[in-house]
Protein backbone atom coordinates (compact mmCIF):
# COMPACT_ATOMS: atom_id res chain seq x y z
CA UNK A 1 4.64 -2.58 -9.35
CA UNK A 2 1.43 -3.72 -11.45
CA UNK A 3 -2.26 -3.19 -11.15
CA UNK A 4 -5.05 -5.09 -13.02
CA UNK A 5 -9.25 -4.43 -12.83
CA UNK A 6 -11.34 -7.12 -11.68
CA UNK A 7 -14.88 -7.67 -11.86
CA UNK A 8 -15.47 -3.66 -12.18
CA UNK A 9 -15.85 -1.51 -14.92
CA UNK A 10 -13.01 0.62 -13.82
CA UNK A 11 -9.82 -0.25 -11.99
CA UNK A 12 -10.62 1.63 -8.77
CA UNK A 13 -6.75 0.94 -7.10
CA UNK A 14 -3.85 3.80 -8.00
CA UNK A 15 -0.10 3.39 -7.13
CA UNK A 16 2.09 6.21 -6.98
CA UNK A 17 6.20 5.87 -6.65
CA UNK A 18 8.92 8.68 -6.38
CA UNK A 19 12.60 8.02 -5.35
CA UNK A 20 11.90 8.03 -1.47
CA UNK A 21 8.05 6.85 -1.37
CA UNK A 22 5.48 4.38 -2.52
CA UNK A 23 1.28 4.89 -2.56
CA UNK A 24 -1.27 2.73 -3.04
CA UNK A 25 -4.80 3.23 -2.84
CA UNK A 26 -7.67 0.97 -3.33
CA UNK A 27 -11.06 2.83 -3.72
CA UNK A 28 -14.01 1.55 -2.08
CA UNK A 29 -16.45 -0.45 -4.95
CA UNK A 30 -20.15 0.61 -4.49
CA UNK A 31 -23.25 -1.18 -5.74
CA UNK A 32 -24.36 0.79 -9.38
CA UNK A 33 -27.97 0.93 -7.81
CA UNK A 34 -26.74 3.03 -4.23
CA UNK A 35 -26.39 6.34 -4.95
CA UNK A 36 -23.41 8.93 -5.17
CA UNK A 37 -22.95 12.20 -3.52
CA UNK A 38 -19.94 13.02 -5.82
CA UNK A 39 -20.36 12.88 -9.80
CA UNK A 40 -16.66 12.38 -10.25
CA UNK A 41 -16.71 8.68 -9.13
CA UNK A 42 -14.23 6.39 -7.32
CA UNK A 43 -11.59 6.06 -9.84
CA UNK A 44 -11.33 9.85 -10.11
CA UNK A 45 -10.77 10.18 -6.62
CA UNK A 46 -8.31 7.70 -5.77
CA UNK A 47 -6.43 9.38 -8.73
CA UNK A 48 -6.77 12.66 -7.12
CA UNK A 49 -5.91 11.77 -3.41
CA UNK A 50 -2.93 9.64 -5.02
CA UNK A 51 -1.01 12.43 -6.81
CA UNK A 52 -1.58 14.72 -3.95
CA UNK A 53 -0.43 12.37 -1.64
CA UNK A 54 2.59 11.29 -3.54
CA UNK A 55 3.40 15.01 -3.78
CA UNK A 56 3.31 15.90 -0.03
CA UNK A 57 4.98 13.05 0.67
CA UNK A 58 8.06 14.04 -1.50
CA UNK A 59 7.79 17.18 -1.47
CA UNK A 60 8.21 18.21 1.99
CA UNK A 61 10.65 15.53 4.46
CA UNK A 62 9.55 17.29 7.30
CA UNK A 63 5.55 16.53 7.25
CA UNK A 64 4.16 13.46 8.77
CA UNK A 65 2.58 10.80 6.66
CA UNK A 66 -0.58 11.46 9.09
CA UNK A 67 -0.54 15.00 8.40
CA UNK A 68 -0.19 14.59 4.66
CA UNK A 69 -3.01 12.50 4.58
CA UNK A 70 -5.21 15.20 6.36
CA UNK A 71 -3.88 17.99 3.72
CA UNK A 72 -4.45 15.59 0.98
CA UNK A 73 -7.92 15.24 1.79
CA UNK A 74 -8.41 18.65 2.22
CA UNK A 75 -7.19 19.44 -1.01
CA UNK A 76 -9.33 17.08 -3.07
CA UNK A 77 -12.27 18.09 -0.78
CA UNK A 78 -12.19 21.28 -2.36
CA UNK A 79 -11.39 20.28 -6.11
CA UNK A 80 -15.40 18.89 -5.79
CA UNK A 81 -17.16 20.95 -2.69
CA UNK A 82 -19.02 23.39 -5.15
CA UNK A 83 -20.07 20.90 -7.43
CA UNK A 84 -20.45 17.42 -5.25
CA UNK A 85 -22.87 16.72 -2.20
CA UNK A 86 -19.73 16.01 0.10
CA UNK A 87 -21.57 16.46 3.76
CA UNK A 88 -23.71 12.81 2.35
CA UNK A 89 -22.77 9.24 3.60
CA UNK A 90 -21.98 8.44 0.24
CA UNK A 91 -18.87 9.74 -1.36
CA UNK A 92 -15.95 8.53 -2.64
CA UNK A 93 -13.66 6.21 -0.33
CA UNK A 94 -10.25 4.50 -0.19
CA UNK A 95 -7.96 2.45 1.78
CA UNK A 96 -4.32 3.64 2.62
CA UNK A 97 -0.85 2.47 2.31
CA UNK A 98 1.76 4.19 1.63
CA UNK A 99 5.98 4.66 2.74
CA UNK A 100 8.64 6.89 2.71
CA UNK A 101 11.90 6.96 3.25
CA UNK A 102 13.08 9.13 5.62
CA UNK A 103 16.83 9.34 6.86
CA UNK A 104 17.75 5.75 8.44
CA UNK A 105 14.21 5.07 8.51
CA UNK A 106 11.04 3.76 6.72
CA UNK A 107 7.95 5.67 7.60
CA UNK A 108 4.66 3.99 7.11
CA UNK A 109 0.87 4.68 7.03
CA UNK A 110 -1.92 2.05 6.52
CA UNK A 111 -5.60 2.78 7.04
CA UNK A 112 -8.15 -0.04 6.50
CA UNK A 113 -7.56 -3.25 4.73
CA UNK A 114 -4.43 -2.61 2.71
CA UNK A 115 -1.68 -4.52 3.51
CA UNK A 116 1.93 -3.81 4.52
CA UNK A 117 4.59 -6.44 4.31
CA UNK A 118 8.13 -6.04 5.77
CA UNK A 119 10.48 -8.74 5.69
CA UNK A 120 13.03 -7.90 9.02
CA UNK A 121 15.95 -9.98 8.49
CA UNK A 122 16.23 -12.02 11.73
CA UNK A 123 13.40 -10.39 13.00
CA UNK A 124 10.97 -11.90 10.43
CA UNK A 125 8.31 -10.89 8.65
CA UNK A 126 5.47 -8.30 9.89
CA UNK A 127 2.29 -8.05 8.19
CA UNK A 128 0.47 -4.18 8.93
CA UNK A 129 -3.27 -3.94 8.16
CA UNK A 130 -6.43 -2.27 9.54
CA UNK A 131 -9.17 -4.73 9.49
CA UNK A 132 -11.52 -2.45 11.76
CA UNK A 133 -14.15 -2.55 8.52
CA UNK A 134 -14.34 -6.36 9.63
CA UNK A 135 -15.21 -5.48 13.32
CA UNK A 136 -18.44 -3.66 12.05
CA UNK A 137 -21.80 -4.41 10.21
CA UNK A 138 -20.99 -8.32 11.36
CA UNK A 139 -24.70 -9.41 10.32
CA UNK A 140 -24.78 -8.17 7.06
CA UNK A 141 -21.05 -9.10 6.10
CA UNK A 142 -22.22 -12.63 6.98
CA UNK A 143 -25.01 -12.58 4.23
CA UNK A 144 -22.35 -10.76 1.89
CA UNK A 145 -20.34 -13.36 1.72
CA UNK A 146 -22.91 -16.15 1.17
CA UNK A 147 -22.81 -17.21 -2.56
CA UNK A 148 -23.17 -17.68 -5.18
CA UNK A 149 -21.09 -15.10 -6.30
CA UNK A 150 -22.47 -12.96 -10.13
CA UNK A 151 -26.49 -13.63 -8.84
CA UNK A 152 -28.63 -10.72 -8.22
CA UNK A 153 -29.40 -12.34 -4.81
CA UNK A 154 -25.83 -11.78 -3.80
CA UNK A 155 -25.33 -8.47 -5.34
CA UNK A 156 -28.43 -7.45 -3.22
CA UNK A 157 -27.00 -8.70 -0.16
CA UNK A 158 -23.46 -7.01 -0.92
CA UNK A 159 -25.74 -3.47 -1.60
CA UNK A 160 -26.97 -4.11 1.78
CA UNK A 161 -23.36 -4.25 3.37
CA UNK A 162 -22.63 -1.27 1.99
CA UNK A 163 -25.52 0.71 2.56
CA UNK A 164 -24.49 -0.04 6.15
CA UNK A 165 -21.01 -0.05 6.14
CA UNK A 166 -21.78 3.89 4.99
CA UNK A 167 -23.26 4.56 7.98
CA UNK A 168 -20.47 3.66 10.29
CA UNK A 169 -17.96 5.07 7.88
CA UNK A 170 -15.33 7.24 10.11
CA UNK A 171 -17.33 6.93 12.93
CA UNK A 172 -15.57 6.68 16.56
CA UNK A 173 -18.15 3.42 16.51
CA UNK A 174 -17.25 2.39 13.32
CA UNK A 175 -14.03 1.95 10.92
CA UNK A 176 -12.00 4.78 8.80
CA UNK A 177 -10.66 5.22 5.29
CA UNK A 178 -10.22 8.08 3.44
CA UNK A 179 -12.69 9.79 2.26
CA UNK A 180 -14.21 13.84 3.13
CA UNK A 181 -13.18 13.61 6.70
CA UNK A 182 -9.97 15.10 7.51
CA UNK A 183 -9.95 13.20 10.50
CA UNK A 184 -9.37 9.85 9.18
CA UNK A 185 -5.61 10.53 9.26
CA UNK A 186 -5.94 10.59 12.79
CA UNK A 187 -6.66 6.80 13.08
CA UNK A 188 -4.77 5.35 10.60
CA UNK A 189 -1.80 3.11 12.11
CA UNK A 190 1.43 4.64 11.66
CA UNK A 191 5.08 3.89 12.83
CA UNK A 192 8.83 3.65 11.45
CA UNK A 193 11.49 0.80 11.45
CA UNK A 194 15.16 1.09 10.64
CA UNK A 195 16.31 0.74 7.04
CA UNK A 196 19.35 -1.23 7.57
CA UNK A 197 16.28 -3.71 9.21
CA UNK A 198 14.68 -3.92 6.19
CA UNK A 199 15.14 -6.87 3.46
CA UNK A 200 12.95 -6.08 1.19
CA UNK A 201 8.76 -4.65 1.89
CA UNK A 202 5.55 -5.25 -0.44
CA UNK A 203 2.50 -2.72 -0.55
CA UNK A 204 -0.61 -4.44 -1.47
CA UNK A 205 -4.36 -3.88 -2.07
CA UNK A 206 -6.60 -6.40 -0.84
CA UNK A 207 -7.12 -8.10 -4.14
CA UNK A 208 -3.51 -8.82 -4.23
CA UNK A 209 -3.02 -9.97 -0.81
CA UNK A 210 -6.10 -12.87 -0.77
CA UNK A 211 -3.57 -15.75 -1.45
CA UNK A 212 -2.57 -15.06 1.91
CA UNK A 213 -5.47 -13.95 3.74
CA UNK A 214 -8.40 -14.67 2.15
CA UNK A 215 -7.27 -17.90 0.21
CA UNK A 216 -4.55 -19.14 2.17
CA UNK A 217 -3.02 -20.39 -0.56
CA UNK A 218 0.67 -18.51 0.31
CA UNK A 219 2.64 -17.61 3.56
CA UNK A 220 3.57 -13.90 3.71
CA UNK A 221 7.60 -15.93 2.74
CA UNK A 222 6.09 -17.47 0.04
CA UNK A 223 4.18 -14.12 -1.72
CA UNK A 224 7.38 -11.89 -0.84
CA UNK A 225 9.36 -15.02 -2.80
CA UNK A 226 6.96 -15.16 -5.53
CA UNK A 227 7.27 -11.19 -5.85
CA UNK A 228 10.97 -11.47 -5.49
CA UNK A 229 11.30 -14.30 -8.02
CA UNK A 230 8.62 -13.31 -10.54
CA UNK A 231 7.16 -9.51 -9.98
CA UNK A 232 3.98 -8.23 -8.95
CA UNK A 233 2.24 -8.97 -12.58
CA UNK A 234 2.98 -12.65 -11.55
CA UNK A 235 1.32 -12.74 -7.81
CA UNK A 236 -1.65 -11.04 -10.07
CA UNK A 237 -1.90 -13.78 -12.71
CA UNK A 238 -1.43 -16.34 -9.77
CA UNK A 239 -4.30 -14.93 -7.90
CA UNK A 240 -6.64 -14.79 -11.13
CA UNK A 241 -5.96 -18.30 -11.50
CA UNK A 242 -7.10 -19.24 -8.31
CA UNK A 243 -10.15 -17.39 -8.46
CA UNK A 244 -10.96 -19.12 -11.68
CA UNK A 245 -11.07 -22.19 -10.14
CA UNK A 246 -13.59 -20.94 -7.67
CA UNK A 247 -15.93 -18.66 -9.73
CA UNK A 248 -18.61 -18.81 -7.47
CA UNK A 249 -17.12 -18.42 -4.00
CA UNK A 250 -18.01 -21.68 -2.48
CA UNK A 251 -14.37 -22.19 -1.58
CA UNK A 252 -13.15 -18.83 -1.00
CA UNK A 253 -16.17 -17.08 0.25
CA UNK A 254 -15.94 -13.11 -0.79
CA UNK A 255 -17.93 -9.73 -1.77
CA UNK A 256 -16.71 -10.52 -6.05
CA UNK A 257 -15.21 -13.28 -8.48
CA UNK A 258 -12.28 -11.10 -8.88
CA UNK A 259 -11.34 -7.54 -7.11
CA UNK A 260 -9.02 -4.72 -8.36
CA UNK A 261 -5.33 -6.42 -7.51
CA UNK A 262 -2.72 -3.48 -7.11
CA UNK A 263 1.24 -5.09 -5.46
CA UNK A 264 4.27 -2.93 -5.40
CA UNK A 265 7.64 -4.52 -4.42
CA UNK A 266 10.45 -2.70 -2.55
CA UNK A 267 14.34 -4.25 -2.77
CA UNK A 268 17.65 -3.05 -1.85
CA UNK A 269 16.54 -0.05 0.54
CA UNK A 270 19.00 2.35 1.20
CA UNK A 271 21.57 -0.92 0.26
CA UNK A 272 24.63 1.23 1.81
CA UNK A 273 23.29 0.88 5.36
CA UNK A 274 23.93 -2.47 5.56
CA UNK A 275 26.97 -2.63 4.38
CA UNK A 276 26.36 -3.92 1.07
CA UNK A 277 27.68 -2.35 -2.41
């Protein structure tokens, strides 16, 4: 696994690993001029949701991943309800992916725009994300994405997404991540596939998976290769060097120069189900 900051002044992804389960969480950037219900910040609650998550996940074979998303939540909610304004819009928020083994099986959870990849043998390769956020707020994540990227201009317009994407935050009308709401774990997609199945499986935040979708620059082959071949630290360095060449956006239209990059790599699952030594 690695994880590297981009343009922020805080790396605002967290991964979490324990013998039979893999987290990663990718907090939700917002604009230093929008106010904050929760004096903690992002970072701090990614961190916080993480190890809790991690925990459940471990700790207990029997819970769902849905329902240890819910009691996650619940527990950080009250780490911060005395001292935080958590009933505002705007709070701390993170995407979800996360795995477990389980018996024969791999469980999985993703909620928003992390993404999943499972390489199936025979069966090829699946790619799992949520890209509800994208279904919402179409107007201003048009402007957004207009550069040039680093101009107050654009930062205003990316405020402006925000400011609205808050208000169809875990909505039935809008999109979900994790946040204050409980709820959320409700939506998040969910589902299992047999071990034996299983080649080999990445976890990425969406600043490590815009080769592929963002940039097109990779197949979902080519990044599980380059993971494979050269670790997550290298599909990092590749993507900052692409960005580099395209500082501004013009190419690769997006929100930030560079976002928090977060990739953990899964090999040899549960080996002795397929036979292997």
């Amino acid at each position: 696994m690695a994880s590297a900051q981009g343009m922020g002044t805080a790396n605002e992804d967290t991964v979490h690993i324990s013998p039979t389960g893999v987290v990663v969480l990718d907090g939700l950037s917002a604009p230093k001029d929008l106010p904050m219900g929760c004096t903690h910040g992002t970072p701090w609650f990614v961190r916080q949701l993480g190890t809790r998550l991690i925990n459940l996940i471990g700790d207990d074979n029997e819970i769902s991943l849905r329902e240890s998303l819910r009691r996650a939540i619940e527990d950080v909610n009250e780490l911060h309800r005395h001292t935080c304004k958590l009933e505002q819009e705007a709070v701390p928020a993170s995407t979800v992916v996360m795995v477990r083994e389980r018996g024969n099986f791999l469980e999985y959870l993703v909620l928003s725009d992390n993404v999943l990849v499972l390489d199936l043998g025979s069966d090829g390769i699946k790619a799992i994300t949520d890209k509800r956020v994208e279904e919402v707020a179409s107007k201003e994540m048009r402007e957004a994405l207009q550069g040039p990227t680093g101009t107050p201009e654009h930062a205003a317009r990316v405020a402006a997404l925000v400011t609205a994407q808050r208000r169809l935050r875990n909505k039935p009308d809008g999109y979900w991540v994790a946040s204050t709401d409980p709820a959320a774990a409700d939506e998040a997609i969910t589902g299992s596939v047999d071990l034996a199945r299983v080649q080999q499986a990445a976890l990425l935040s969406d600043g490590a998976s815009r080769l592929v979708d963002s940039f097109g620059a990779l197949t979902w082959a080519g990044l599980l290769t380059l993971l494979r071949t050269e670790g997550p630290a290298a599909l990092i360095a590749r993507t900052r060097e692409a960005e580099l060449t395209d500082p501004v956006g013009k190419q690769w239209p997006r929100f930030k120069r560079s976002d928090d990059a977060t990739a953990a790599y899964l090999t040899h699952l549960r080996a002795e189900h397929r036979g292997e030594q």
